[in-house]
PDB file of N, CA and C in Angstrom:
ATOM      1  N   UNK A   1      12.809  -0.095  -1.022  1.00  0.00           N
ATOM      2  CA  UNK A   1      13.128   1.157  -1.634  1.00  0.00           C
ATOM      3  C   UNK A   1      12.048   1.488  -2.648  1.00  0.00           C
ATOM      4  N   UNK A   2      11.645   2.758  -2.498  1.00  0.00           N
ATOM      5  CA  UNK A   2      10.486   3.247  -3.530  1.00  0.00           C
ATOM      6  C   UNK A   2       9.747   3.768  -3.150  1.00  0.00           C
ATOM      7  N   UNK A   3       8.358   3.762  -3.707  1.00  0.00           N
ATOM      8  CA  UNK A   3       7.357   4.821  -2.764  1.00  0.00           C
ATOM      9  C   UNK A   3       5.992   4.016  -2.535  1.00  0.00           C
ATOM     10  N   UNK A   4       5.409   4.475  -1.521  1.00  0.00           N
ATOM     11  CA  UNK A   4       4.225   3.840  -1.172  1.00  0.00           C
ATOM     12  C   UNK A   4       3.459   3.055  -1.944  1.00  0.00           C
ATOM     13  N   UNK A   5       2.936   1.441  -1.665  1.00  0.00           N
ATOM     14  CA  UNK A   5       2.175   1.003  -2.702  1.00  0.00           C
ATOM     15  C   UNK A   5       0.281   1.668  -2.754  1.00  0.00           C
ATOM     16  N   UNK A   6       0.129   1.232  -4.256  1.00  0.00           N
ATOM     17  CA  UNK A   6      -1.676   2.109  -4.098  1.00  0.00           C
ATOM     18  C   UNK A   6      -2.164   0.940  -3.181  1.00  0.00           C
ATOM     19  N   UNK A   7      -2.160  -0.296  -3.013  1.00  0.00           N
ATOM     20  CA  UNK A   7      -2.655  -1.539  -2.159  1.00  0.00           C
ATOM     21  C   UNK A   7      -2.760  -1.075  -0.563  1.00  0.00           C
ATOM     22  N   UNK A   8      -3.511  -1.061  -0.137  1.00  0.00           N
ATOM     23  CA  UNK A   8      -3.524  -1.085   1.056  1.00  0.00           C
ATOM     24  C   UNK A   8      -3.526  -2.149   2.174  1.00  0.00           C
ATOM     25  N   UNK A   9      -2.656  -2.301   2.933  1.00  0.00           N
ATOM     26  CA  UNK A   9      -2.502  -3.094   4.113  1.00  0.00           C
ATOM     27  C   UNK A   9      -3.740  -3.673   5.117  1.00  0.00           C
ATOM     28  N   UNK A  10      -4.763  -2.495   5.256  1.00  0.00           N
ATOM     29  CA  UNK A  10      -6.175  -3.283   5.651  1.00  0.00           C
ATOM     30  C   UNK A  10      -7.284  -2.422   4.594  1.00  0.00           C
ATOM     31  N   UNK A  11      -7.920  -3.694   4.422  1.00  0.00           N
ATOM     32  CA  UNK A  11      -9.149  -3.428   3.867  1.00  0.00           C
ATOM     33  C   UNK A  11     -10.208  -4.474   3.738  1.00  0.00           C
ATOM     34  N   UNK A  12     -11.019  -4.072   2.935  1.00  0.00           N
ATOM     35  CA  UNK A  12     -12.573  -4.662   3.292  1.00  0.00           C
ATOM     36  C   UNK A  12     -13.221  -5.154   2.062  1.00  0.00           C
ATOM     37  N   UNK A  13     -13.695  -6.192   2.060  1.00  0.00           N
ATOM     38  CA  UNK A  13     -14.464  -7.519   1.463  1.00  0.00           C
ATOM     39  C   UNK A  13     -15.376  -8.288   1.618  1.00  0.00           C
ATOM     40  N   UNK A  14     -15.705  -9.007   0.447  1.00  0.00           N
ATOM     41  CA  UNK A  14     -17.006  -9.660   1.376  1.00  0.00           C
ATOM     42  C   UNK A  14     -18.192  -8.885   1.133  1.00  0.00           C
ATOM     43  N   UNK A  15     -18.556  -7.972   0.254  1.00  0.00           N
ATOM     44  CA  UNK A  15     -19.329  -7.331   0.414  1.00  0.00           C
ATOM     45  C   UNK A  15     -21.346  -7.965   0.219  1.00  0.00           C
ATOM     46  N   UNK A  16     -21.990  -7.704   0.618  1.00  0.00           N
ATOM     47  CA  UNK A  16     -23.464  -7.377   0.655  1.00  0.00           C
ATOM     48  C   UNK A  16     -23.643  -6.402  -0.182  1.00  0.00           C
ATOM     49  N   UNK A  17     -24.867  -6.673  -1.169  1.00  0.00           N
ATOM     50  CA  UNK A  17     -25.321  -5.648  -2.172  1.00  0.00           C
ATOM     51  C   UNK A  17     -27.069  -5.313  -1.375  1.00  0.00           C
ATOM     52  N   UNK A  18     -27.308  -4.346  -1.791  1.00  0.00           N
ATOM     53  CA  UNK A  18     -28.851  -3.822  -1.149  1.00  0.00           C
ATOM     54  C   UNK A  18     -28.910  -2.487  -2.279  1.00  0.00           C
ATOM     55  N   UNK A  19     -30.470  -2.273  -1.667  1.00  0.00           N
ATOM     56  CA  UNK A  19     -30.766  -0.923  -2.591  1.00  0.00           C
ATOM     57  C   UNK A  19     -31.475   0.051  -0.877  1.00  0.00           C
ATOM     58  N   UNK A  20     -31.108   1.545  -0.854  1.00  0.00           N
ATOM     59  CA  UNK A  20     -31.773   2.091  -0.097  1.00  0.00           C
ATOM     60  C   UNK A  20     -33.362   2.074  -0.649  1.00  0.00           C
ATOM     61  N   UNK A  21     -34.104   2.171   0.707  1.00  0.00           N
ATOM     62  CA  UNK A  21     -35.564   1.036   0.208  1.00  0.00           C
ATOM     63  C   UNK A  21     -36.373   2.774  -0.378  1.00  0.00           C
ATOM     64  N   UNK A  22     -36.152   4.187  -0.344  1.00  0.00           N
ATOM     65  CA  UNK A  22     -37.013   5.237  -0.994  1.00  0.00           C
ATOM     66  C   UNK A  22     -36.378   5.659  -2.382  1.00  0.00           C
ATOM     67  N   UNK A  23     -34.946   5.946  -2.808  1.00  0.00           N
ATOM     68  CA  UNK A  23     -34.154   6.215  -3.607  1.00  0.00           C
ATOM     69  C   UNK A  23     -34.020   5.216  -4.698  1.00  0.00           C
ATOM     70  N   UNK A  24     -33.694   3.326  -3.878  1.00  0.00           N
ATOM     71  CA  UNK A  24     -33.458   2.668  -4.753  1.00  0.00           C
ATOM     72  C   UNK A  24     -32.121   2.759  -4.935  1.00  0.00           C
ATOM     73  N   UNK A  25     -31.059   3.810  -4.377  1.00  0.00           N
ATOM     74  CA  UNK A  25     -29.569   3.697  -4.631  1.00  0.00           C
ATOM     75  C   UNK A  25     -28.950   2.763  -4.257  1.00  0.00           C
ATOM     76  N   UNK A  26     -28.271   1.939  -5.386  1.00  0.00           N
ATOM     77  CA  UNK A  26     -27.655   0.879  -4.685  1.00  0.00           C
ATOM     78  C   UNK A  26     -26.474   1.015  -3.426  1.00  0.00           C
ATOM     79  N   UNK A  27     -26.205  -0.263  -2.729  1.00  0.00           N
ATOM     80  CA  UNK A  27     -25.556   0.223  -1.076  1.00  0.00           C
ATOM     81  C   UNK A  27     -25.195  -0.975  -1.266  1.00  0.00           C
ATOM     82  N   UNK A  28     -23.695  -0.898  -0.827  1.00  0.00           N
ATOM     83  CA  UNK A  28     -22.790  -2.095  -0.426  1.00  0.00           C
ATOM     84  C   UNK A  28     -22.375  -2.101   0.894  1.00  0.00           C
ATOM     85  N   UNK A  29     -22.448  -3.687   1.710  1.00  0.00           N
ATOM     86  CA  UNK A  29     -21.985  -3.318   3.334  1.00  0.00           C
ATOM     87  C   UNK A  29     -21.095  -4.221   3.275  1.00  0.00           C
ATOM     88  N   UNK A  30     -19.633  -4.023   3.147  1.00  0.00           N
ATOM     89  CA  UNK A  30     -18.920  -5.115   3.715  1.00  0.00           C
ATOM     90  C   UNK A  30     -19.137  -5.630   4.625  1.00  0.00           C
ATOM     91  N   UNK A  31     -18.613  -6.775   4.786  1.00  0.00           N
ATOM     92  CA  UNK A  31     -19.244  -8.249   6.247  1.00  0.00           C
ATOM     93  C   UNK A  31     -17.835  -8.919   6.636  1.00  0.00           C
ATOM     94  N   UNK A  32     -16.477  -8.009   5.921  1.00  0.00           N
ATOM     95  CA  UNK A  32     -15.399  -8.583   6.805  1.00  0.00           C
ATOM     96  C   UNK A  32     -13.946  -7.367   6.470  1.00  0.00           C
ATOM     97  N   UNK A  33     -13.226  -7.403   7.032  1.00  0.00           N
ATOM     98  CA  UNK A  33     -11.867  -6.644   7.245  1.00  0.00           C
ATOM     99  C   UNK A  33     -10.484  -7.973   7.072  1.00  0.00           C
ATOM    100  N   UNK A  34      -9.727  -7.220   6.370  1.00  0.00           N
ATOM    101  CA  UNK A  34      -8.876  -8.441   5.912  1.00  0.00           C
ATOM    102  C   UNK A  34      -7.128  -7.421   6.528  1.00  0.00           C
ATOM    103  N   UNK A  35      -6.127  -8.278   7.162  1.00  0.00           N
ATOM    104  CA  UNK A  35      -5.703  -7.225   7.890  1.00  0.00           C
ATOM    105  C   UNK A  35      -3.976  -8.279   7.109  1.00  0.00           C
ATOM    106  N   UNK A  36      -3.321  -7.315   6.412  1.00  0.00           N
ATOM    107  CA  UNK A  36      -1.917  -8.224   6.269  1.00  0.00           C
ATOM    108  C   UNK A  36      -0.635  -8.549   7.576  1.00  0.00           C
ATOM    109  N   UNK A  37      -0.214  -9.469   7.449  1.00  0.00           N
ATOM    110  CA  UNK A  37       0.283 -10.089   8.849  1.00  0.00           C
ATOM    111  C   UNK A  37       1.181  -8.526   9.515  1.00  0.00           C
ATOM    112  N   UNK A  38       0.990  -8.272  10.812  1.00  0.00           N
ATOM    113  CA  UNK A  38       1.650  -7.270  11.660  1.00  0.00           C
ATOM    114  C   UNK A  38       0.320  -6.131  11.517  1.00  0.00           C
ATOM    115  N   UNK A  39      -0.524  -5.850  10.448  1.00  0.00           N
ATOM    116  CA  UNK A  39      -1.360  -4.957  10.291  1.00  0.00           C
ATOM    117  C   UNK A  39      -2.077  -4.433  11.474  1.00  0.00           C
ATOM    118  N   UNK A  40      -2.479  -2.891  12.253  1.00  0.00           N
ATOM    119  CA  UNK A  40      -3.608  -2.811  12.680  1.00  0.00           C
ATOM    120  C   UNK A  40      -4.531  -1.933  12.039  1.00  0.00           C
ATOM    121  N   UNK A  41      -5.330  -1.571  12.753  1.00  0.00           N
ATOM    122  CA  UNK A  41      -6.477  -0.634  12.166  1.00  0.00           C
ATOM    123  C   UNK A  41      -5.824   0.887  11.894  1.00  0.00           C
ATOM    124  N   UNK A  42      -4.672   1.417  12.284  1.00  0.00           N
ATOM    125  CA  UNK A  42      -4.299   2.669  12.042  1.00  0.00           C
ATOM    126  C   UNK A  42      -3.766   2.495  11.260  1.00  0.00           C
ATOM    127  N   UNK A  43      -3.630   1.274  10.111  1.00  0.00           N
ATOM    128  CA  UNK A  43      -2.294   1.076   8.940  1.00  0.00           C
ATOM    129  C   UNK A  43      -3.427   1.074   7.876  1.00  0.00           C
ATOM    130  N   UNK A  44      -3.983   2.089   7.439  1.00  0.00           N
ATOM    131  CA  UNK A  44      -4.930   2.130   6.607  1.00  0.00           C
ATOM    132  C   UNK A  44      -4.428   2.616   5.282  1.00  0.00           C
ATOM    133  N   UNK A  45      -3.082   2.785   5.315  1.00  0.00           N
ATOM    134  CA  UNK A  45      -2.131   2.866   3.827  1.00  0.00           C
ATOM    135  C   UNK A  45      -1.584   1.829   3.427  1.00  0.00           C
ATOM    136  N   UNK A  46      -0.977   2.002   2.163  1.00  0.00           N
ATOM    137  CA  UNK A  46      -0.043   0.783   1.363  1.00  0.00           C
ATOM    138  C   UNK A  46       1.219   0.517   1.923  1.00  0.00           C
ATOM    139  N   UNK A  47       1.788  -0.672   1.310  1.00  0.00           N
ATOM    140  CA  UNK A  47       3.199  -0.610   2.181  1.00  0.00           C
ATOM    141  C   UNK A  47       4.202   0.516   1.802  1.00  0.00           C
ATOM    142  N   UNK A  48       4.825   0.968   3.042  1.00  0.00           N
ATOM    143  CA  UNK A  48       5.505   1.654   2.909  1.00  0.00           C
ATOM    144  C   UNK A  48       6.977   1.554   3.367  1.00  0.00           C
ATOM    145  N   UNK A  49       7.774   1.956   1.431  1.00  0.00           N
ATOM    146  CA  UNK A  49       9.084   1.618   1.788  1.00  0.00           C
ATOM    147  C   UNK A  49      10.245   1.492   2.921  1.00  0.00           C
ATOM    148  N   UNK A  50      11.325   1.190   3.687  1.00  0.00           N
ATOM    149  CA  UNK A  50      12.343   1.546   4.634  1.00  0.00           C
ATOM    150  C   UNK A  50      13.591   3.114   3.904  1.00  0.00           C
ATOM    151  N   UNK A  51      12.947   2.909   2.778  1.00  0.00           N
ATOM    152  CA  UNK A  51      14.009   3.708   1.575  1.00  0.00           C
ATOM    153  C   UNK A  51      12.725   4.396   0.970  1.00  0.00           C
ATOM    154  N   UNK A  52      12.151   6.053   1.010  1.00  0.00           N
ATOM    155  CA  UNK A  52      11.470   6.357   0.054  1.00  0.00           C
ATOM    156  C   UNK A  52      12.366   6.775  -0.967  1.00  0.00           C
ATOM    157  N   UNK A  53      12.145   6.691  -2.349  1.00  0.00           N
ATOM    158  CA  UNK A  53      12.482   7.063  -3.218  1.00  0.00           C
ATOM    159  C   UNK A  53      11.941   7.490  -4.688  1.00  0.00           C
ATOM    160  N   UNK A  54      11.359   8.903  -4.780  1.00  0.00           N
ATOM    161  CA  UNK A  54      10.252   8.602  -6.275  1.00  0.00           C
ATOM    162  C   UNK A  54      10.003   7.942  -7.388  1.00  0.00           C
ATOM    163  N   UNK A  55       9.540   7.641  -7.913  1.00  0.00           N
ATOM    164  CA  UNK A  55      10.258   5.958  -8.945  1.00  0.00           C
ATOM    165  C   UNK A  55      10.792   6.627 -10.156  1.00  0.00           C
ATOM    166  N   UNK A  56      10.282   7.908 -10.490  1.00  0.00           N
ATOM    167  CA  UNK A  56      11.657   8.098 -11.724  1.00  0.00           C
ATOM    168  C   UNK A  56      13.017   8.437 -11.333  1.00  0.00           C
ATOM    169  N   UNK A  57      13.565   8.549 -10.120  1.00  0.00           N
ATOM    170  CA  UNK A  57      14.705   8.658  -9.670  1.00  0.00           C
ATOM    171  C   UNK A  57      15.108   7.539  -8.822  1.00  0.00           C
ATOM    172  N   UNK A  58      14.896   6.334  -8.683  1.00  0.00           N
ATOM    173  CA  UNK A  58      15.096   5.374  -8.034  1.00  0.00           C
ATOM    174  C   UNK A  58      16.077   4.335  -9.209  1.00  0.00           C
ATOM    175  N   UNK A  59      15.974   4.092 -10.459  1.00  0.00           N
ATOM    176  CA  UNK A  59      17.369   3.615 -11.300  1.00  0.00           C
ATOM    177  C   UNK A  59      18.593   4.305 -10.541  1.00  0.00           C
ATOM    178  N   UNK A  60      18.734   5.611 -10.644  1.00  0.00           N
ATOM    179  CA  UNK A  60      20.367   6.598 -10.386  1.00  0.00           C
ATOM    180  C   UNK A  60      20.630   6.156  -9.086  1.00  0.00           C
ATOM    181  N   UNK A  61      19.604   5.986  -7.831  1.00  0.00           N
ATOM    182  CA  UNK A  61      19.499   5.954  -6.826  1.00  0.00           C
ATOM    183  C   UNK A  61      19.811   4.550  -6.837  1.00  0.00           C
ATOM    184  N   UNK A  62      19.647   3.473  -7.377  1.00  0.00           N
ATOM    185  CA  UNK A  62      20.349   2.554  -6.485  1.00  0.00           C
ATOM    186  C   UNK A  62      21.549   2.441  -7.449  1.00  0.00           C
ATOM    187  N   UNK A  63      22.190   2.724  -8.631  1.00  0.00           N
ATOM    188  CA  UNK A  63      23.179   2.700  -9.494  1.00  0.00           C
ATOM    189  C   UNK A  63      24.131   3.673  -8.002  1.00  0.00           C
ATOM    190  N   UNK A  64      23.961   4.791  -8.124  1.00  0.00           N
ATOM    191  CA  UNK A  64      24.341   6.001  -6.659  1.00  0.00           C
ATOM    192  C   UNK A  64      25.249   4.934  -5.830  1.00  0.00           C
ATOM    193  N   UNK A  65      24.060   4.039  -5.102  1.00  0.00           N
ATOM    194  CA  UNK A  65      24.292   2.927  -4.008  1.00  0.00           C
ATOM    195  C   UNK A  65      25.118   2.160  -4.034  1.00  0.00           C
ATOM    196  N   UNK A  66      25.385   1.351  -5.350  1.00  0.00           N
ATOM    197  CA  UNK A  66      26.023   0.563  -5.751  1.00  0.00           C
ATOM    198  C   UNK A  66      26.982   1.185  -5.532  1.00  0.00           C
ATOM    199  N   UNK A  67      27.167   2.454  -6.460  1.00  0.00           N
ATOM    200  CA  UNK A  67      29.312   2.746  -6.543  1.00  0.00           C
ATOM    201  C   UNK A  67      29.298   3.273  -4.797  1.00  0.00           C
ATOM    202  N   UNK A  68      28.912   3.889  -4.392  1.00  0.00           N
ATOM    203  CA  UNK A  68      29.124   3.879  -2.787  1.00  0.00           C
ATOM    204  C   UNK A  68      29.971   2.748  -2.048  1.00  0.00           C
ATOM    205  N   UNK A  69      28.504   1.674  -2.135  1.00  0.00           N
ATOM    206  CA  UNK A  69      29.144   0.334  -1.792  1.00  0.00           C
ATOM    207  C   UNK A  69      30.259  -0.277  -1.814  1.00  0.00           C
ATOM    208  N   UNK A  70      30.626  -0.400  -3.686  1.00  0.00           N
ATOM    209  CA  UNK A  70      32.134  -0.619  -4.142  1.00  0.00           C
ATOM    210  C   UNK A  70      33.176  -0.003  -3.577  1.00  0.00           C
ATOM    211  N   UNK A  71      32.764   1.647  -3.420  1.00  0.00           N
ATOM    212  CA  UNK A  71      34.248   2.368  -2.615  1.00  0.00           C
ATOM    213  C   UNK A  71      34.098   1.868  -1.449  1.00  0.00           C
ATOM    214  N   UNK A  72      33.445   1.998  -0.422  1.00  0.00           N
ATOM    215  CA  UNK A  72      33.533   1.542   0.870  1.00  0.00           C
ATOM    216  C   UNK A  72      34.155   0.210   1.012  1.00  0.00           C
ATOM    217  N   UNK A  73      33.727  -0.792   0.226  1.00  0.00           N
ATOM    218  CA  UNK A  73      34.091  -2.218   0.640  1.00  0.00           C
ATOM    219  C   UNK A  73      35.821  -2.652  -0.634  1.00  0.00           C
ATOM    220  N   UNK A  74      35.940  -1.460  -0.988  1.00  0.00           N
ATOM    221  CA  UNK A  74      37.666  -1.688  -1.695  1.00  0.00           C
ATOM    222  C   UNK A  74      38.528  -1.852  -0.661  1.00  0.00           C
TER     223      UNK A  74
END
């Protein structure tokens, strides 16, 4: 429950430092892809909740849940 993490599920490491050889701007080449277990290459976002919920309304929202719960299971 909540909302998308900023972390992303695949990404890249490992990097190589260089300078472009007329400019001199420095240039980084990653040399590996790091993928979290189930990950593929189209999961290029953070994890994402089963429950979105914005996080300043996510306290009421599971308090909400709770008394739900309680009536149902009386």
């Amino acid at each position: 429950m909540g909302e998308e993490t900023g972390g992303r599920i695949v990404s890249y490491g490992d990097k190589i430092m260089t300078e472009l050889p007329i400019t001199r701007m420095p240039l980084s080449i990653s040399t590996k892809k790091f993928y979290t277990i189930g990950a593929n290459d189209k999961d290029m976002h953070g994890i994402v909740p089963n429950i979105k919920v914005e996080s300043d309304k996510s306290l009421d929202f599971v308090i909400d849940k709770i008394r739900e719960d309680l009536k149902y299971n009386k």
